[in-house]
C-alpha atoms as a PDB file:
ATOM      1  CA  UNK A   1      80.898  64.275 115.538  1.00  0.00           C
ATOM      2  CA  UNK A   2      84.507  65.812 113.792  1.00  0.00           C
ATOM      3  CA  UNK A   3      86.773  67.052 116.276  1.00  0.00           C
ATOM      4  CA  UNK A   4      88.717  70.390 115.209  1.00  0.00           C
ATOM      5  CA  UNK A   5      91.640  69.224 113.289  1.00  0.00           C
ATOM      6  CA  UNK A   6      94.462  72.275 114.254  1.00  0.00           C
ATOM      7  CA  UNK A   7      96.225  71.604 110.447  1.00  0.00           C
ATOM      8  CA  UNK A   8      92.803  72.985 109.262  1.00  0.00           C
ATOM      9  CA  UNK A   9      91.617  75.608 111.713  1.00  0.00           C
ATOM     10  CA  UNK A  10      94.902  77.299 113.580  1.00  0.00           C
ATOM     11  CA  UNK A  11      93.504  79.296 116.702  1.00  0.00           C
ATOM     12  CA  UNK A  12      95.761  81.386 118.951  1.00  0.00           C
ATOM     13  CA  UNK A  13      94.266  82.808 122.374  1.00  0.00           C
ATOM     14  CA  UNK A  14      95.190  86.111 123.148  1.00  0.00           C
ATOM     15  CA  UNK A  15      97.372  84.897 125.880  1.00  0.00           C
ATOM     16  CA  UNK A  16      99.509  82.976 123.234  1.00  0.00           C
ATOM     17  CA  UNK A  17     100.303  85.701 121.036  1.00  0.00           C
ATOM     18  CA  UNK A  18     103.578  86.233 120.480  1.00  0.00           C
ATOM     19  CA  UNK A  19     104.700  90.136 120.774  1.00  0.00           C
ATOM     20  CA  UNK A  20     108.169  91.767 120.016  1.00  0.00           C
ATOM     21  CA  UNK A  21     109.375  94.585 120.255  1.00  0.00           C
ATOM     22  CA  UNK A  22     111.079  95.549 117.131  1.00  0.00           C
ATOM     23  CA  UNK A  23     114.830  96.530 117.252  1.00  0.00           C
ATOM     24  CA  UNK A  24     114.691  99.945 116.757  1.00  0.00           C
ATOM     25  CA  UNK A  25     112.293 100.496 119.661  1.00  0.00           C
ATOM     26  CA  UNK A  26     112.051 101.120 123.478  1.00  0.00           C
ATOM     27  CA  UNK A  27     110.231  98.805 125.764  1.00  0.00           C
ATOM     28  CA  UNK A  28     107.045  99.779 126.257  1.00  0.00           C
ATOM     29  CA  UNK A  29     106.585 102.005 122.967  1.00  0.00           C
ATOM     30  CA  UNK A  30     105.755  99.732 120.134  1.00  0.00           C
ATOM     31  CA  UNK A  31     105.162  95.743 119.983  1.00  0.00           C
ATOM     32  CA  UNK A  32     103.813  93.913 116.919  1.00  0.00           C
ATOM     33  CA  UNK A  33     102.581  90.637 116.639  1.00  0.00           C
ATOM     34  CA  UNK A  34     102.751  88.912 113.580  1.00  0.00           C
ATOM     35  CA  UNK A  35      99.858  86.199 113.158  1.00  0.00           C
ATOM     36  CA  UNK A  36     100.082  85.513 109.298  1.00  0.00           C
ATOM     37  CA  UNK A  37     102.491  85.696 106.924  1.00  0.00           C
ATOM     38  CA  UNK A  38     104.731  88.455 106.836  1.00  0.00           C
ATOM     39  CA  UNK A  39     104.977  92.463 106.344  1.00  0.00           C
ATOM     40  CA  UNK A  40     108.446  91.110 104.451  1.00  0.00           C
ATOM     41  CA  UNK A  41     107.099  88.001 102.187  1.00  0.00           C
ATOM     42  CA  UNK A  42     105.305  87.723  99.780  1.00  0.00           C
ATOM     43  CA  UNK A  43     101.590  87.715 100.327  1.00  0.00           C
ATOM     44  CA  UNK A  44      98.520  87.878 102.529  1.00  0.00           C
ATOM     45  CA  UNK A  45      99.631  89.110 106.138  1.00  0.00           C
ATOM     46  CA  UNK A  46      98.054  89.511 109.549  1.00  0.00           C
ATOM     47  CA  UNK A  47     100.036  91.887 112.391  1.00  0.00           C
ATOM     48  CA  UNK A  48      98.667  93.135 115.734  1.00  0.00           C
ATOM     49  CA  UNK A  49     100.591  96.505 116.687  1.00  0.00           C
ATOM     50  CA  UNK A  50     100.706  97.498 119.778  1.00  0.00           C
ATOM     51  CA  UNK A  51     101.159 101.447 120.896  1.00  0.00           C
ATOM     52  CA  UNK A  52     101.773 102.588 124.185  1.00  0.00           C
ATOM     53  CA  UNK A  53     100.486 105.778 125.114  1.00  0.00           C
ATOM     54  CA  UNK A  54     102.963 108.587 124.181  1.00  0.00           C
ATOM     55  CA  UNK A  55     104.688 107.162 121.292  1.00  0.00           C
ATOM     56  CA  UNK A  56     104.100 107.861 117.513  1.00  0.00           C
ATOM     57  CA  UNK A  57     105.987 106.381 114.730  1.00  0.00           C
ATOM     58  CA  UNK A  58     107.852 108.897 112.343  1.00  0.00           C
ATOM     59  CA  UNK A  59     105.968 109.696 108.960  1.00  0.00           C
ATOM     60  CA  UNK A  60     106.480 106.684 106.451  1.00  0.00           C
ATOM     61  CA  UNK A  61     104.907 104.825 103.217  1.00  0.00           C
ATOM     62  CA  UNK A  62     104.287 101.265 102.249  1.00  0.00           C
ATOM     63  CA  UNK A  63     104.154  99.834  98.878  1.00  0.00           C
ATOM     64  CA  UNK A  64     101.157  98.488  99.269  1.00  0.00           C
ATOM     65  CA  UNK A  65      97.297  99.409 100.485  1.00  0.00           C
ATOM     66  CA  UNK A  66      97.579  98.992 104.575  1.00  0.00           C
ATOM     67  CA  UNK A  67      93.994  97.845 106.037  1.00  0.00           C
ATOM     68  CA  UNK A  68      93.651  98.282 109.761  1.00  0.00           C
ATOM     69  CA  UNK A  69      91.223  98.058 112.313  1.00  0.00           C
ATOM     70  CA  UNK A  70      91.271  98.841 115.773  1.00  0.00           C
ATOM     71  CA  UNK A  71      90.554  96.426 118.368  1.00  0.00           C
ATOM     72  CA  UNK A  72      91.284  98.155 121.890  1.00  0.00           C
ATOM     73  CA  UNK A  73      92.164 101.854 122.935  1.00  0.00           C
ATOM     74  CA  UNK A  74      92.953 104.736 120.794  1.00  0.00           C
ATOM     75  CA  UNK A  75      94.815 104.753 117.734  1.00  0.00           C
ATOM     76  CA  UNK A  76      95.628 108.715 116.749  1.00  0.00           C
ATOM     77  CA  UNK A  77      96.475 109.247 113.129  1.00  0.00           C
ATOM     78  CA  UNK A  78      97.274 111.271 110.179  1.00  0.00           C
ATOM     79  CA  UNK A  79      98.729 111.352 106.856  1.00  0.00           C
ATOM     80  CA  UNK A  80     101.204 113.660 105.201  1.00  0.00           C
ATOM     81  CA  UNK A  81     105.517 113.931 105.306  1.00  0.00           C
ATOM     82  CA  UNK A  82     105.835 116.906 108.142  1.00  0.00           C
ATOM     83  CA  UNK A  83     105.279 115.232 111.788  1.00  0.00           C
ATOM     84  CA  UNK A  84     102.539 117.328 113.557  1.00  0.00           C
ATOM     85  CA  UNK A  85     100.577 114.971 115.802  1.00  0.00           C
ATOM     86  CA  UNK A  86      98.332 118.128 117.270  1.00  0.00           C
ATOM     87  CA  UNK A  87      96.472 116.920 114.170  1.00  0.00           C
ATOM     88  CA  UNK A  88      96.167 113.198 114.837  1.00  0.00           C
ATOM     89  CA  UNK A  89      92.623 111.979 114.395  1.00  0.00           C
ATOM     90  CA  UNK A  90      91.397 109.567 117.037  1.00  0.00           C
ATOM     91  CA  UNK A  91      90.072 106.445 116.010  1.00  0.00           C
ATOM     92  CA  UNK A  92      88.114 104.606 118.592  1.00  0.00           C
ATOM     93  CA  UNK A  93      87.560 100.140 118.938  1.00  0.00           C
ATOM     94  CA  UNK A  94      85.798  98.849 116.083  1.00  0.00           C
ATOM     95  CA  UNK A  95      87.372 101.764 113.562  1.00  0.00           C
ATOM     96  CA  UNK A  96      88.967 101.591 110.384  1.00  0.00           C
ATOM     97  CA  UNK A  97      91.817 102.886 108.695  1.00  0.00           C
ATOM     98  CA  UNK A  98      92.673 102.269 104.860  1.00  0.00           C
ATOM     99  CA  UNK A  99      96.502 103.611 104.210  1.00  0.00           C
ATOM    100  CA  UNK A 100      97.090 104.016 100.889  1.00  0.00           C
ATOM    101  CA  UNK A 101     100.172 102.563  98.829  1.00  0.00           C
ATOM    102  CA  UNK A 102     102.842 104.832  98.612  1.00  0.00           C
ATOM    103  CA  UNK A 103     101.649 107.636 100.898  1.00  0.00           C
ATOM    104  CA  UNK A 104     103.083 109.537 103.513  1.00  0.00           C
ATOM    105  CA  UNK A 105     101.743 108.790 107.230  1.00  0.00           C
ATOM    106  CA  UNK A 106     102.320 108.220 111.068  1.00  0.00           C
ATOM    107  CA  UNK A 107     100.264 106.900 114.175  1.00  0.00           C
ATOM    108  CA  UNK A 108     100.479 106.151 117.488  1.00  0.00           C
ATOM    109  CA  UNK A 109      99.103 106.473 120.798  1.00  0.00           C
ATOM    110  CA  UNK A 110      97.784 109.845 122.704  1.00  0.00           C
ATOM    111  CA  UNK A 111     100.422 110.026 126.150  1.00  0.00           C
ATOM    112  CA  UNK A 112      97.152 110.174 128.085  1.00  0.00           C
ATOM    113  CA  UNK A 113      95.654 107.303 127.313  1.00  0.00           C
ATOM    114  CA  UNK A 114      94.463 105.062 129.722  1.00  0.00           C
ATOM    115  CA  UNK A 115      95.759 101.678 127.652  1.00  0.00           C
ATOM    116  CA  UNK A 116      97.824 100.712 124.420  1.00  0.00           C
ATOM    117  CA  UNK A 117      96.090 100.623 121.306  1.00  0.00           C
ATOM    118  CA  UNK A 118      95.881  97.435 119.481  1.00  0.00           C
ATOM    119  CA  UNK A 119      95.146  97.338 115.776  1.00  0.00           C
ATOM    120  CA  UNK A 120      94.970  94.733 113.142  1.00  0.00           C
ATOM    121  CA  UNK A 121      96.662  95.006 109.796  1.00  0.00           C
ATOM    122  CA  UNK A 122      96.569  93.557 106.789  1.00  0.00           C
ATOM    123  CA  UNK A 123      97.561  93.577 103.341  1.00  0.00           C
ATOM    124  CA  UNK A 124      99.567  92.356 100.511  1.00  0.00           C
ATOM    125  CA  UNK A 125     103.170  92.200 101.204  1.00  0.00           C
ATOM    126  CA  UNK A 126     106.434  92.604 100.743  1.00  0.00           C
ATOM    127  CA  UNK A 127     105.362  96.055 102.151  1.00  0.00           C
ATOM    128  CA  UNK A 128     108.783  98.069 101.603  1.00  0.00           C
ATOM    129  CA  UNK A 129     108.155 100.802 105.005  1.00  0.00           C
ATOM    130  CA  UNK A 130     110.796 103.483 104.040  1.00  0.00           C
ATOM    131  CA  UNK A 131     110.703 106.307 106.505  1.00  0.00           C
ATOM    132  CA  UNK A 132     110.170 109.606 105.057  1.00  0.00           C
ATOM    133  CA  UNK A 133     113.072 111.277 106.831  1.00  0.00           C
ATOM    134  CA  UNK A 134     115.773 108.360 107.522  1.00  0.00           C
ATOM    135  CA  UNK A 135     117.953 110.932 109.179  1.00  0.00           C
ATOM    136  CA  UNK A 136     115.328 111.535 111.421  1.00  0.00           C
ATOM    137  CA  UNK A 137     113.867 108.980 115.296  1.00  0.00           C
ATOM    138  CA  UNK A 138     111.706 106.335 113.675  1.00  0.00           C
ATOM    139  CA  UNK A 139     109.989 107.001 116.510  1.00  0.00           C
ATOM    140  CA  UNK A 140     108.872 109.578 118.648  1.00  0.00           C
ATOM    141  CA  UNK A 141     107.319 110.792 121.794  1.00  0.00           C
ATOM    142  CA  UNK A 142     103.774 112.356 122.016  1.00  0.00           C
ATOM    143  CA  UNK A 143     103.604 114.839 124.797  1.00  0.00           C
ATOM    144  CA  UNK A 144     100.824 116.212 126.264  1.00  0.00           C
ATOM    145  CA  UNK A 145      98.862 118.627 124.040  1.00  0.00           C
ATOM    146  CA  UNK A 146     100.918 116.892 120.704  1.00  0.00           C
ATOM    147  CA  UNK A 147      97.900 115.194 119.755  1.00  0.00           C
ATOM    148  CA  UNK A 148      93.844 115.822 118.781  1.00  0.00           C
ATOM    149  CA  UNK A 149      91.641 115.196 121.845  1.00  0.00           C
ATOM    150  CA  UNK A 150      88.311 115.705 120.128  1.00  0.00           C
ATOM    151  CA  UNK A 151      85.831 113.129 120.129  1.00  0.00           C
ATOM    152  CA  UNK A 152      85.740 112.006 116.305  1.00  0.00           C
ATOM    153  CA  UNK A 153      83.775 108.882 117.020  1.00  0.00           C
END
């Protein structure tokens, strides 16, 4: 009988994985995991992000298709350049969310929810993020109201 050879078939538990909050960021707002690859090599990639309810990233792009599905909580978002989560769409466990190369978008977490919301992403990188307003929080807080709370499931 073969014996799993960990060279072959690389397993992390979900008590292993390793999250960090990125640099620009509070505790408790953002954390990503990173569990192939690399948003900044060339490549396949494989993130877990993390949001905590109440924070939003600022609208951004990628170079590259984004393909993301949520695993746990909600994940609010929307596309465009202007910042207006009252018009975040909720997307529930088990949803998914194509971002497009090269257009304008933001996401987060409602500040009501009852846990973070975990998604997987992956793509092709490098993926280049350049914020559409660098003068401007990379991220901000959602307060109450600031965000859709009908059921789009």
């Amino acid at each position: 009988m073969s014996k799993l050879d960990p060279a072959q078939t690389i397993i992390v538990l979900p008590e292993d994985v390793a999250w960090r909050v990125p640099d620009q960021a509070p505790p408790d707002s953002v954390a990503e995991a990173v569990l192939a690859g690399g948003e900044d090599q060339d490549g396949a990639y494989m993130v877990l992000m993390k949001w905590y309810p109440g924070w939003m990233s600022a609208p951004h792009t990628y170079v590259t298709d984004r393909l993301c599905v949520v695993l746990s909580g909600v994940w609010c978002c929307n596309s465009g350049p202007d910042f207006d989560p009252a018009q975040a769409i909720p997307v529930y466990p088990g949803g998914f969310v194509r971002r497009v190369a090269k257009t304008p978008h933001y996401d987060g977490a409602r500040p009501d929810a009852p846990e973070p919301a975990v998604i997987a992403v992956s793509g092709i990188g490098p993926v280049g993020q350049r914020w559409v307003d660098p003068s401007q929080p990379v991220l901000h807080a959602a307060g109450p109201g600031n965000v859709r709370s009908d059921d789009s499931r």
